[in-house]
C-alpha atoms as a PDB file:
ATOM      1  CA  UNK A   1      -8.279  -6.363  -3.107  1.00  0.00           C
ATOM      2  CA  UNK A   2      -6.491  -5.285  -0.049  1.00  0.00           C
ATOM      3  CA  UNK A   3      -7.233  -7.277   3.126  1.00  0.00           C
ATOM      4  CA  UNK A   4      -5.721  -7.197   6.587  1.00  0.00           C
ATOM      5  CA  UNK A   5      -5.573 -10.771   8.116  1.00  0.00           C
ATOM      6  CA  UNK A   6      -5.353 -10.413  12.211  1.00  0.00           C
ATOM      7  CA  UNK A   7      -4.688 -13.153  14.295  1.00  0.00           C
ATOM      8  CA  UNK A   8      -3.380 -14.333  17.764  1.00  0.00           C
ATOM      9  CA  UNK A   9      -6.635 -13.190  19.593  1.00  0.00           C
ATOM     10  CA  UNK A  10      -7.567 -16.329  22.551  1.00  0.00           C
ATOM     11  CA  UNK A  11      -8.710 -16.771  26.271  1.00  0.00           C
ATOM     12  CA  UNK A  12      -6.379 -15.278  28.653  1.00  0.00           C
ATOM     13  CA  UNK A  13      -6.357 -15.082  32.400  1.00  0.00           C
ATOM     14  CA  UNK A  14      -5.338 -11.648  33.745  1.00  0.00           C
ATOM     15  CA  UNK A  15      -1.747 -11.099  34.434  1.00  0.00           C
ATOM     16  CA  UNK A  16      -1.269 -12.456  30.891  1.00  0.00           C
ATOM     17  CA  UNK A  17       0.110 -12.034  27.481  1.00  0.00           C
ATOM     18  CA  UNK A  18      -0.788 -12.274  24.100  1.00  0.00           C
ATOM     19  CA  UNK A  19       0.461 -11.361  20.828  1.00  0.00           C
ATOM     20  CA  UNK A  20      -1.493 -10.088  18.007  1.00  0.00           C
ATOM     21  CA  UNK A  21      -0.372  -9.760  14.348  1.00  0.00           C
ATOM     22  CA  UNK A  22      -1.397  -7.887  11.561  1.00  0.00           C
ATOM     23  CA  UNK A  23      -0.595  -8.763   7.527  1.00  0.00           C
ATOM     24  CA  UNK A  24      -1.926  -7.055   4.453  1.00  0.00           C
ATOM     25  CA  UNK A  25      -2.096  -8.241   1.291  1.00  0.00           C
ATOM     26  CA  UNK A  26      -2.673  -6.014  -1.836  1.00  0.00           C
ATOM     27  CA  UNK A  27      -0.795  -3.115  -0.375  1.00  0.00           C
ATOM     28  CA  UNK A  28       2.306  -2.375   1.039  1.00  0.00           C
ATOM     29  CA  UNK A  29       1.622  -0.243   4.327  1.00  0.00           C
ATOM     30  CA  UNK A  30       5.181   0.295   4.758  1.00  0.00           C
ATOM     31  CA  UNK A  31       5.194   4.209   4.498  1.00  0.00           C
ATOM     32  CA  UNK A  32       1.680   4.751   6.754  1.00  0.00           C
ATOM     33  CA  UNK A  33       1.102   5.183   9.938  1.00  0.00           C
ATOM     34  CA  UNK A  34      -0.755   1.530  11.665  1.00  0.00           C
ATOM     35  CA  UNK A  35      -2.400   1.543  14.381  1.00  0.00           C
ATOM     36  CA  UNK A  36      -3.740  -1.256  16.496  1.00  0.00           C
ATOM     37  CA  UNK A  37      -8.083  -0.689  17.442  1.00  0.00           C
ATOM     38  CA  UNK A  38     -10.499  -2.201  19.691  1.00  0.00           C
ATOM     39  CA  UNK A  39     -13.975  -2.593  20.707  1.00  0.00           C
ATOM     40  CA  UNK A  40     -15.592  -4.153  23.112  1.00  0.00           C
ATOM     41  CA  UNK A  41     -19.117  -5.085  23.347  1.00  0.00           C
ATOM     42  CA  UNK A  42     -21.786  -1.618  23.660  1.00  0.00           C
ATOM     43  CA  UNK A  43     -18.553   0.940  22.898  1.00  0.00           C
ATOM     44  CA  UNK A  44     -16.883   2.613  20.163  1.00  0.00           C
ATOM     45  CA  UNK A  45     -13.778   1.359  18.044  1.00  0.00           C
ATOM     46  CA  UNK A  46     -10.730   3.109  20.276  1.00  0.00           C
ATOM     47  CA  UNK A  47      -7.482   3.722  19.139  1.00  0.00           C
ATOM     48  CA  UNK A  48      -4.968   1.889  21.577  1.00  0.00           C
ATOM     49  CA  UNK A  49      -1.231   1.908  19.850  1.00  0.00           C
ATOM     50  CA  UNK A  50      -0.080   3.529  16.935  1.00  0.00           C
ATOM     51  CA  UNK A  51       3.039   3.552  15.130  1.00  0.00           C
ATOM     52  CA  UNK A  52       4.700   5.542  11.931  1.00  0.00           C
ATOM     53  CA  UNK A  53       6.778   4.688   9.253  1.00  0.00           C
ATOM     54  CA  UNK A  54       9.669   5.487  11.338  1.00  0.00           C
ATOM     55  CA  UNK A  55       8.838   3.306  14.359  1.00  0.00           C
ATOM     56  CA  UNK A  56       7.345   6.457  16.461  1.00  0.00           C
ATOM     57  CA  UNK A  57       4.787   4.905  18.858  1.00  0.00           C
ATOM     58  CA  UNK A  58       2.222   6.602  20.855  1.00  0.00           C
ATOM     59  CA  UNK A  59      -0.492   4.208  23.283  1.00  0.00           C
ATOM     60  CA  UNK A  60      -3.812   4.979  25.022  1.00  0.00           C
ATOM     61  CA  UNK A  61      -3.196   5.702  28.693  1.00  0.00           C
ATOM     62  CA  UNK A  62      -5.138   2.553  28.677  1.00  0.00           C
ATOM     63  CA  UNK A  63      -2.734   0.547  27.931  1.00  0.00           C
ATOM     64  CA  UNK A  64       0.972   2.533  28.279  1.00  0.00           C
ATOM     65  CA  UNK A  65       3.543   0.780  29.952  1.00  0.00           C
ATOM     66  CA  UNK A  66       1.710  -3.118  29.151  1.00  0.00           C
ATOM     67  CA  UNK A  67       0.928  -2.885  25.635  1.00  0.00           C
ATOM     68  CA  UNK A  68       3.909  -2.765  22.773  1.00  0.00           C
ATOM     69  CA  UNK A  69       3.684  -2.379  18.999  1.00  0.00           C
ATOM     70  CA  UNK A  70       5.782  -3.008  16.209  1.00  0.00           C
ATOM     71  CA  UNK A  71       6.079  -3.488  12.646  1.00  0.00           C
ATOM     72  CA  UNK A  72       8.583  -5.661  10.014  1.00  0.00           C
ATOM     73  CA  UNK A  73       7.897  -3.506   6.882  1.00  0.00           C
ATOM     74  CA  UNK A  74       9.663  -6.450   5.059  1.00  0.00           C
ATOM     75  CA  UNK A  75       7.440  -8.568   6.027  1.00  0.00           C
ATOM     76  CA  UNK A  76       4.207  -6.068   5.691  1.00  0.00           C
ATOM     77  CA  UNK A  77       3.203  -6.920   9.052  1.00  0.00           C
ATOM     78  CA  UNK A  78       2.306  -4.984  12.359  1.00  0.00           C
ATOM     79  CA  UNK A  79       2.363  -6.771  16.059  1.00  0.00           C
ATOM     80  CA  UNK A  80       0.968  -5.786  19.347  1.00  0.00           C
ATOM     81  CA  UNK A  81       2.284  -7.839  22.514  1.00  0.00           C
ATOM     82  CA  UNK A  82      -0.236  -7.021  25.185  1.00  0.00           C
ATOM     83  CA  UNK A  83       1.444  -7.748  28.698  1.00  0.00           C
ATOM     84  CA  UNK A  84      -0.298  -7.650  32.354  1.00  0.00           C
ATOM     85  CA  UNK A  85      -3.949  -7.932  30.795  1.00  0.00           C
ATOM     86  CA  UNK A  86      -6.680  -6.731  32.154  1.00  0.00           C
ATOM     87  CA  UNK A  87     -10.477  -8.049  32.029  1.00  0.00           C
ATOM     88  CA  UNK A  88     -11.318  -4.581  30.897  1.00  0.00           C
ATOM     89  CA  UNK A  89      -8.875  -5.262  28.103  1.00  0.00           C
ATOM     90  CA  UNK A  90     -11.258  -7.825  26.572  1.00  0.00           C
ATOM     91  CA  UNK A  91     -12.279  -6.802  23.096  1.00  0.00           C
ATOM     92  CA  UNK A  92     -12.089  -7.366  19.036  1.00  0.00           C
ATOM     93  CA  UNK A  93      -9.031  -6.085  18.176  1.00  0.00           C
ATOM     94  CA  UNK A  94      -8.472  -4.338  14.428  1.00  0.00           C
ATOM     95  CA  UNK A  95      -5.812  -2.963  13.002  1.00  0.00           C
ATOM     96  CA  UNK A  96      -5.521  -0.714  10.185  1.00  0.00           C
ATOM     97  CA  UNK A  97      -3.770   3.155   8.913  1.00  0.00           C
ATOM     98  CA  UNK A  98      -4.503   5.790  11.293  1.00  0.00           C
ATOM     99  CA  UNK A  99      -4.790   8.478   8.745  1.00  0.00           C
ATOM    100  CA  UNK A 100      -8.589   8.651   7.416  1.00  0.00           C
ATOM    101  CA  UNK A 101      -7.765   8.786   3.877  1.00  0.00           C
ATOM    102  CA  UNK A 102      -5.941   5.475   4.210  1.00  0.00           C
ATOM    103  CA  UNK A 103      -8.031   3.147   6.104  1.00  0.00           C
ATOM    104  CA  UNK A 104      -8.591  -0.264   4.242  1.00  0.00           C
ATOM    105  CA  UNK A 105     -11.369  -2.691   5.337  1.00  0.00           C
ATOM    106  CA  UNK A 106     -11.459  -3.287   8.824  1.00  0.00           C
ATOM    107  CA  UNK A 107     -12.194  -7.123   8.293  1.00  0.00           C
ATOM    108  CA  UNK A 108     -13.021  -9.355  11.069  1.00  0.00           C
ATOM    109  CA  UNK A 109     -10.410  -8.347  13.911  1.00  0.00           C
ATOM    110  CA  UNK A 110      -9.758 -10.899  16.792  1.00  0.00           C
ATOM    111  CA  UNK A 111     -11.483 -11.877  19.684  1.00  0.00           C
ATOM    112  CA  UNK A 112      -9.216 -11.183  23.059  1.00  0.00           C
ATOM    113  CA  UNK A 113     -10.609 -12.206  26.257  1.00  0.00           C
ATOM    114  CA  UNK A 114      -9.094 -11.653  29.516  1.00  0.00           C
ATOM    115  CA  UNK A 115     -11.000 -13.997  31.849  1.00  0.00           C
ATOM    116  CA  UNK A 116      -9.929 -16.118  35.122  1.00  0.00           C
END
């Protein structure tokens, strides 16, 4: 059964960082384009960072110029460092393919709060 494990989620004041990661087990992802999701409380699951097999990344205007992913295909895993948080940044944050036909279980995500 394929299952994507995400943790470094916490409490964070604004102004700082945090860095998420993202391992699946029962499938390589290595050839799929990942993205990194969120939702926060009363909205929809957005698409924030996205990256292809290559290492192409594209971000949510959101988040450009704070937010960074990355992947290790050896290593199956995808990371997000999230600089210069915001309160509005405060979410659960998923990860999971970006093409429809691929997504796996979204699983429990992790909680990121940006909070003074």
């Amino acid at each position: 059964q394929v299952q994507l494990v995400v943790s470094g989620g916490g409490l964070v004041q604004p102004g700082g960082s945090l860095r998420l990661s993202c391992a699946a087990s029962g499938r390589t992802f290595s050839s799929y384009a990942m993205g990194w999701y969120r939702q926060a409380p009363g909205k929809e699951r957005e698409l924030v960072a996205a990256i292809t097999s290559r290492g192409n990344t594209n971000y949510a205007d959101s988040v450009k110029g704070r937010f960074t992913i990355s992947r290790d295909n050896a290593k199956n895993t995808v990371y997000l460092q999230m600089n210069s948080l915001k309160p509005e940044d405060t979410a659960v944050y998923y990860c999971n393919a970006v093409a429809s036909g691929l997504k796996m279980d979204w699983g429990q995500g992790t909680q990121v709060t940006v909070s003074s």
